[in-house]
C-alpha atoms as a PDB file:
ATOM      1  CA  UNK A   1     -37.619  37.565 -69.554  1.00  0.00           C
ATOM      2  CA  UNK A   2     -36.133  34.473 -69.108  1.00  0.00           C
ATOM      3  CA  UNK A   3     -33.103  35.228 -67.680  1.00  0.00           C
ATOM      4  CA  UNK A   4     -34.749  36.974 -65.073  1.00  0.00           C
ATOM      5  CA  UNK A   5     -36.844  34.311 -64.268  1.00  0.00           C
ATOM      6  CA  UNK A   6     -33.378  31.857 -63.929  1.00  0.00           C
ATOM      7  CA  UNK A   7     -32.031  34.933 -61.887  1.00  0.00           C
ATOM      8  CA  UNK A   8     -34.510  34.633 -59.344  1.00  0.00           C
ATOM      9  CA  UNK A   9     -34.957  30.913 -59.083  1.00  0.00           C
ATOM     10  CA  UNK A  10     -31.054  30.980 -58.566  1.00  0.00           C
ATOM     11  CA  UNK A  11     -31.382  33.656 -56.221  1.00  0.00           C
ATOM     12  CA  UNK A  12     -34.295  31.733 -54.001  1.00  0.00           C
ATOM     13  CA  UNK A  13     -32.201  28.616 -54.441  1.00  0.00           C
ATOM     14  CA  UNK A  14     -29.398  30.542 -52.690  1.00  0.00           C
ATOM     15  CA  UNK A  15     -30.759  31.752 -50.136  1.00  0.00           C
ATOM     16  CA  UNK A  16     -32.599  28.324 -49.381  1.00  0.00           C
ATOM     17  CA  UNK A  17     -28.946  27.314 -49.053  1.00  0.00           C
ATOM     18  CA  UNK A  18     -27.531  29.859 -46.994  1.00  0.00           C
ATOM     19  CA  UNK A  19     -30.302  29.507 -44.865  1.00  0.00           C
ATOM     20  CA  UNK A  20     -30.160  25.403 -44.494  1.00  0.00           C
ATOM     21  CA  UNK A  21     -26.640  25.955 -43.921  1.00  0.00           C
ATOM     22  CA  UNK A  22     -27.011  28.615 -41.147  1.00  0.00           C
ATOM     23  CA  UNK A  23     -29.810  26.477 -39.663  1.00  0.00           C
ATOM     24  CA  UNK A  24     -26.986  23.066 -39.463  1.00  0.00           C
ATOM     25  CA  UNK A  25     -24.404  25.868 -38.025  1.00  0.00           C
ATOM     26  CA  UNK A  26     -26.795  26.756 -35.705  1.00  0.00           C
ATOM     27  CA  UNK A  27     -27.459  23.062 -34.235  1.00  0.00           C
ATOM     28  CA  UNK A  28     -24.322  22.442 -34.214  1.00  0.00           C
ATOM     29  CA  UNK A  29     -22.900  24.933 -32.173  1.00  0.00           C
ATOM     30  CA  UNK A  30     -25.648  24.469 -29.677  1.00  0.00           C
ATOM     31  CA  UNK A  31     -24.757  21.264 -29.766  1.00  0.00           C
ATOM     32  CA  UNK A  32     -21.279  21.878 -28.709  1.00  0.00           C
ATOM     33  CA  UNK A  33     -22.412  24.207 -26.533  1.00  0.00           C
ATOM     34  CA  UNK A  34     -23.753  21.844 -24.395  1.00  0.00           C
ATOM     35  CA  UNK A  35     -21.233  18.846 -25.365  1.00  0.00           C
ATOM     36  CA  UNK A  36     -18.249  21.835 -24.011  1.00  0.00           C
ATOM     37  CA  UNK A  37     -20.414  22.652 -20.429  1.00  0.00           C
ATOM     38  CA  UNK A  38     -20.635  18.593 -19.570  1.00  0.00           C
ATOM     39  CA  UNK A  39     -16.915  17.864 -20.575  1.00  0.00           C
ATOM     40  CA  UNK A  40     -14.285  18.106 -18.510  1.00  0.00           C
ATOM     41  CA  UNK A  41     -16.720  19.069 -15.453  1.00  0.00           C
ATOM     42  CA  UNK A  42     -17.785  18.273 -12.180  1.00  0.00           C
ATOM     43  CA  UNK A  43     -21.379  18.254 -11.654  1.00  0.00           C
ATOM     44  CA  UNK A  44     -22.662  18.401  -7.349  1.00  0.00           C
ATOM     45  CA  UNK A  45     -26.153  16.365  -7.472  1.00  0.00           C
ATOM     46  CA  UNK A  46     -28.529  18.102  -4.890  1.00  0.00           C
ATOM     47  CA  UNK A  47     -31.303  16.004  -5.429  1.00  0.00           C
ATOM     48  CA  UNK A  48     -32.015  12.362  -7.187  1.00  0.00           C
ATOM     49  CA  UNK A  49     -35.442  10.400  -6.828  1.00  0.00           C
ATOM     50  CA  UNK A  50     -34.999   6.892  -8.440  1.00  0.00           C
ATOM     51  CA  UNK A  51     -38.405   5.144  -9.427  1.00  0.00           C
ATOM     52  CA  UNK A  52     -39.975   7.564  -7.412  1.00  0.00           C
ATOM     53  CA  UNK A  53     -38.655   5.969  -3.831  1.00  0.00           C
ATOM     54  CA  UNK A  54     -37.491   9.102  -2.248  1.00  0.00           C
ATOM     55  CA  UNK A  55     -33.953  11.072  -2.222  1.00  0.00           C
ATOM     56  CA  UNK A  56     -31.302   8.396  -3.222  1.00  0.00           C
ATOM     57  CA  UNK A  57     -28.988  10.807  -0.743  1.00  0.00           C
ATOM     58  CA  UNK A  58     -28.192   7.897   1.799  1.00  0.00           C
ATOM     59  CA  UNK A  59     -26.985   5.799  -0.973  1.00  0.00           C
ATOM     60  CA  UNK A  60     -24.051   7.644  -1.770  1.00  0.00           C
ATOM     61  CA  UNK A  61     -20.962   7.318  -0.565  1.00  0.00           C
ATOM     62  CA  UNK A  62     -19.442  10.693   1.680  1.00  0.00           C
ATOM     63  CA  UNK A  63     -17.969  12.879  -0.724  1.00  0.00           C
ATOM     64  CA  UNK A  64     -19.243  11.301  -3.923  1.00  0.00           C
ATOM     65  CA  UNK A  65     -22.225  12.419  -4.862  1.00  0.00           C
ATOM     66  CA  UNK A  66     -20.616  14.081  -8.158  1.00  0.00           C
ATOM     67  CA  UNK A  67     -20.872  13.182 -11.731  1.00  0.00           C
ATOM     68  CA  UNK A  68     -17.767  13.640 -13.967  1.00  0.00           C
ATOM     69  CA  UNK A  69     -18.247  13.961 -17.555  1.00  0.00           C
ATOM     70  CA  UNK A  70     -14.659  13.922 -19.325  1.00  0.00           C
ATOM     71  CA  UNK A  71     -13.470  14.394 -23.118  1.00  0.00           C
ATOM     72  CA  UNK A  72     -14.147  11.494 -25.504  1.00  0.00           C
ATOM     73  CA  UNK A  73     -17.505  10.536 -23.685  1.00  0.00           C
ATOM     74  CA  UNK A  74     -16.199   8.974 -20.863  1.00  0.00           C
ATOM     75  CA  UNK A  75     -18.252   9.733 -17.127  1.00  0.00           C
ATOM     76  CA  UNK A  76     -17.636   9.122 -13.206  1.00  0.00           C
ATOM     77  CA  UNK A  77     -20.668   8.392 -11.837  1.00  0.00           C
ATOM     78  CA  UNK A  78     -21.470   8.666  -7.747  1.00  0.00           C
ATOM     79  CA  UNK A  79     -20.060   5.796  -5.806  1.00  0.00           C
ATOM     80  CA  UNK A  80     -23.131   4.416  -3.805  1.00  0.00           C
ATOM     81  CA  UNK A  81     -23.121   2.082  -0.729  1.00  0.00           C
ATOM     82  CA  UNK A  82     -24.780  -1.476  -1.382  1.00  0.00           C
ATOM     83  CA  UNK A  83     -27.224  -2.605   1.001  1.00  0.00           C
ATOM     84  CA  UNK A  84     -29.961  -5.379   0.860  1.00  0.00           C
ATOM     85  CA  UNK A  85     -32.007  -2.646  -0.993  1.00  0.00           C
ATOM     86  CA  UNK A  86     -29.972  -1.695  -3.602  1.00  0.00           C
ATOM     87  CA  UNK A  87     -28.511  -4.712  -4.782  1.00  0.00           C
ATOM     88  CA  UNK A  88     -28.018  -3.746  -8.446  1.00  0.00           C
ATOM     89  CA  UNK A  89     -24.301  -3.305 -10.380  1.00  0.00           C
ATOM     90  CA  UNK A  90     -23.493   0.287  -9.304  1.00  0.00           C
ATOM     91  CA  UNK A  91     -20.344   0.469 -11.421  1.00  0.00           C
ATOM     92  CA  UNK A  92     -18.863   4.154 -11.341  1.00  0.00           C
ATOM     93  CA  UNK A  93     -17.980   4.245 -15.011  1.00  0.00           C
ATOM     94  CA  UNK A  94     -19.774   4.959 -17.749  1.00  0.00           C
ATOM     95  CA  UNK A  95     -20.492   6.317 -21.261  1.00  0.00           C
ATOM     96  CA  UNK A  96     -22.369   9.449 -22.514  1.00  0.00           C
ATOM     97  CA  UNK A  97     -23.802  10.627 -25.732  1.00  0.00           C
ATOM     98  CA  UNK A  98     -26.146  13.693 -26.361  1.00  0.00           C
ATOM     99  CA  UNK A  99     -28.938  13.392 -28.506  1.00  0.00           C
ATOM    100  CA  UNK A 100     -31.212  16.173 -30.454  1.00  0.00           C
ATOM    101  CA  UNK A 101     -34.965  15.377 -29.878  1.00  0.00           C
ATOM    102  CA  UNK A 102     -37.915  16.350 -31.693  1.00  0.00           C
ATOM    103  CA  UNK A 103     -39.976  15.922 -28.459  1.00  0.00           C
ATOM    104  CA  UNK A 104     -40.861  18.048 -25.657  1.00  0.00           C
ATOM    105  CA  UNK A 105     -37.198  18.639 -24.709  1.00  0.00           C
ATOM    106  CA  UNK A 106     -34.522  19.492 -27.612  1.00  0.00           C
ATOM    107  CA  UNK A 107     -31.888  17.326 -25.931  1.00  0.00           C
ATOM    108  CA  UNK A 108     -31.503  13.970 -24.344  1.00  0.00           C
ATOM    109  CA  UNK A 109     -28.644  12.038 -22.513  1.00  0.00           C
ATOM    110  CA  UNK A 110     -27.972   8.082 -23.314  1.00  0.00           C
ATOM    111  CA  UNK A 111     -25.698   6.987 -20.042  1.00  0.00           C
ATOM    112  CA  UNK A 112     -24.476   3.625 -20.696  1.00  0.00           C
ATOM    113  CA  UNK A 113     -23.552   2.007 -17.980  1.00  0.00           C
ATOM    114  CA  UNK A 114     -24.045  -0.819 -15.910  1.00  0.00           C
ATOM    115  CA  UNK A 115     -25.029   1.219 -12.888  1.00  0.00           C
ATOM    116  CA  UNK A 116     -28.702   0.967 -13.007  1.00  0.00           C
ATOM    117  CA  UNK A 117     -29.988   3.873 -11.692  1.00  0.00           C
ATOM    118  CA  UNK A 118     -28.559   5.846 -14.425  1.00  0.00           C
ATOM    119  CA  UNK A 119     -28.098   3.970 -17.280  1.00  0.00           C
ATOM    120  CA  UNK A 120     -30.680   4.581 -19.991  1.00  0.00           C
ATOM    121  CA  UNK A 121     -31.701   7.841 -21.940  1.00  0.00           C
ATOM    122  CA  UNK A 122     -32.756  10.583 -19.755  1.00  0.00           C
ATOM    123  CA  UNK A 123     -33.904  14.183 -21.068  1.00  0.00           C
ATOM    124  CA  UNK A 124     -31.739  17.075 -19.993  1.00  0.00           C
ATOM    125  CA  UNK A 125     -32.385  20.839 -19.628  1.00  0.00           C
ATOM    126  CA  UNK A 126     -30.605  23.837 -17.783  1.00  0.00           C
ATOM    127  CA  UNK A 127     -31.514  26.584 -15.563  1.00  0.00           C
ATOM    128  CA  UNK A 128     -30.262  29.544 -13.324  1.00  0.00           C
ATOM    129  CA  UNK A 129     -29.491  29.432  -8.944  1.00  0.00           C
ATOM    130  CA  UNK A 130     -29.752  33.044  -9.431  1.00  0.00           C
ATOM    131  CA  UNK A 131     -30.406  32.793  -5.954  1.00  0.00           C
ATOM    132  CA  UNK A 132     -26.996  30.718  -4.940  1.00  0.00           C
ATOM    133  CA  UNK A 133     -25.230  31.804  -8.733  1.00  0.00           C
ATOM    134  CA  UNK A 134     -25.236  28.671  -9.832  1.00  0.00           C
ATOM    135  CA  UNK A 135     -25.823  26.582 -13.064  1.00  0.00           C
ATOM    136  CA  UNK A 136     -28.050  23.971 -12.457  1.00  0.00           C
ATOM    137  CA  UNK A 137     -28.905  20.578 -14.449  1.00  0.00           C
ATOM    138  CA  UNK A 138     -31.995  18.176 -14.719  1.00  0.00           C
ATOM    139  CA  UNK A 139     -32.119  14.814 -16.079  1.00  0.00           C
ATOM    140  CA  UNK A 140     -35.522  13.551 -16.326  1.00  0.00           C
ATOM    141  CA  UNK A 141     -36.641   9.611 -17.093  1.00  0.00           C
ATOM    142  CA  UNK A 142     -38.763   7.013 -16.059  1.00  0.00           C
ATOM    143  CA  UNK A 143     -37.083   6.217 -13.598  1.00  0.00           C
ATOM    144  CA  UNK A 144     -34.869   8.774 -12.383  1.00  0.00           C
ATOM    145  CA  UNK A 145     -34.780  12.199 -11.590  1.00  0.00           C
ATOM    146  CA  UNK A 146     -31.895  14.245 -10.730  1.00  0.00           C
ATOM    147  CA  UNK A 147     -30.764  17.940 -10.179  1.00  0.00           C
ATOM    148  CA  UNK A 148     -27.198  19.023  -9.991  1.00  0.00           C
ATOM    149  CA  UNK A 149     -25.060  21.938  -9.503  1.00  0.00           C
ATOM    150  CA  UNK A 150     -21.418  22.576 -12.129  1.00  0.00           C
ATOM    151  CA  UNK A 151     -18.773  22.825 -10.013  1.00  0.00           C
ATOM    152  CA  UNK A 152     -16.297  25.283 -10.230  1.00  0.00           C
ATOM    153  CA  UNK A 153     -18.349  27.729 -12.201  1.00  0.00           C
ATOM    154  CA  UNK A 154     -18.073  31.690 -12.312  1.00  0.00           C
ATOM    155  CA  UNK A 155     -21.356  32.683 -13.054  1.00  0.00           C
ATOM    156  CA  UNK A 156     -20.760  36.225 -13.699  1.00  0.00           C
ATOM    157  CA  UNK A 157     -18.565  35.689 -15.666  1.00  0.00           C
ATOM    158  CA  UNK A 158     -20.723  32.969 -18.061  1.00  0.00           C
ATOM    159  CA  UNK A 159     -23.859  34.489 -17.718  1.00  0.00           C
ATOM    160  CA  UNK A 160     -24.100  34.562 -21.247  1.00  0.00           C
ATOM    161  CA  UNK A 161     -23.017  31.427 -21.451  1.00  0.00           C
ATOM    162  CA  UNK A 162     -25.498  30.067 -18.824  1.00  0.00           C
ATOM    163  CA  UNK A 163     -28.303  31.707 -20.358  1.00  0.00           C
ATOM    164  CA  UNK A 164     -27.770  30.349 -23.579  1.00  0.00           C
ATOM    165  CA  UNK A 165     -27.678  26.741 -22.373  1.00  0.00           C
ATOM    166  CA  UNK A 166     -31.214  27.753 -20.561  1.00  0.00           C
ATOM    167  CA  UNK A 167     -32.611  29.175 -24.125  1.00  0.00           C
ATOM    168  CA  UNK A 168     -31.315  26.401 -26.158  1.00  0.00           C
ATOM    169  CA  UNK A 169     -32.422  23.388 -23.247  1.00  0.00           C
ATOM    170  CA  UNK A 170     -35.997  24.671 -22.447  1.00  0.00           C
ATOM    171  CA  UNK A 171     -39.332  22.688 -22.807  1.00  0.00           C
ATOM    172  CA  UNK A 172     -41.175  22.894 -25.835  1.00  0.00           C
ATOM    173  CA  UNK A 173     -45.080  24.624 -25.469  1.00  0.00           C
END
């Protein structure tokens, strides 16, 4: 009777494990996941509102309104033309970190950088152009709010790929 009993409490205590262990797997590789999309990538922005004034567009520089996220955390952000108005440090380079959140979103992004209107934590998600086939990223703050298009993406041929970053990004009910 007893050894049964052990049996089963080792048998429950193994499968706690397996599952725990399947669980961290699990985080991880959506974790990478989304660590592998930003890396070595071009990102188009298509829209940006910063502290609600309207589309930054005019601030950028021609031809630079991309963000480049690169191995080892490193970014390029957009090159943006000072004027009276925008008078802040808009340095082009950059740090990046993701972070898991218990919030409303799963994932955030910490930008450090001395270029204002990104620097900070901003909460990121994914979704489908199906429209234009095209991945599509928001990051969401306080202050900013931005939507851009990866670059040099075959959609067909990472749809799976594309809709896992959707599942794994979405909102929280």
């Amino acid at each position: 009777m007893k050894k049964n009993k052990l049996k089963n409490i080792s048998a429950k205590i193994l499968i706690t494990q397996f599952f725990l262990l399947l669980a961290f797997f699990s985080c991880n590789l959506n974790n990478n996941l989304i660590e592998n999309t930003l890396k070595s990538s071009f990102w188009g922005i298509d829209t940006i509102y910063y502290r609600n004034q309207g589309n930054y567009f005019n601030m950028f520089n021609y031809m630079s309104n991309n963000m480049l996220f690169f191995e080892k955390e490193k970014i390029i952000l957009p090159g943006i033309l000072p004027s009276e108005e925008n008078a802040f440090n808009w340095s082009k380079k950059g740090e990046w970190a993701l972070i898991e959140s218990e919030g409303d979103v799963p994932y955030y992004i910490l930008i450090n950088s001395q270029n204002e209107v990104f620097n900070g934590s901003h909460k990121i998600w994914f979704y489908k152009d199906e429209k234009n086939k095209l991945l599509k990223m928001v990051l969401f703050s306080d202050k900013l709010y931005m939507v851009a298009s990866k670059s040099l993406l075959n959609y067909d041929q990472n749809i799976r790929k594309i809709n896992e970053l959707v599942k794994i990004t979405e909102k929280k009910e």
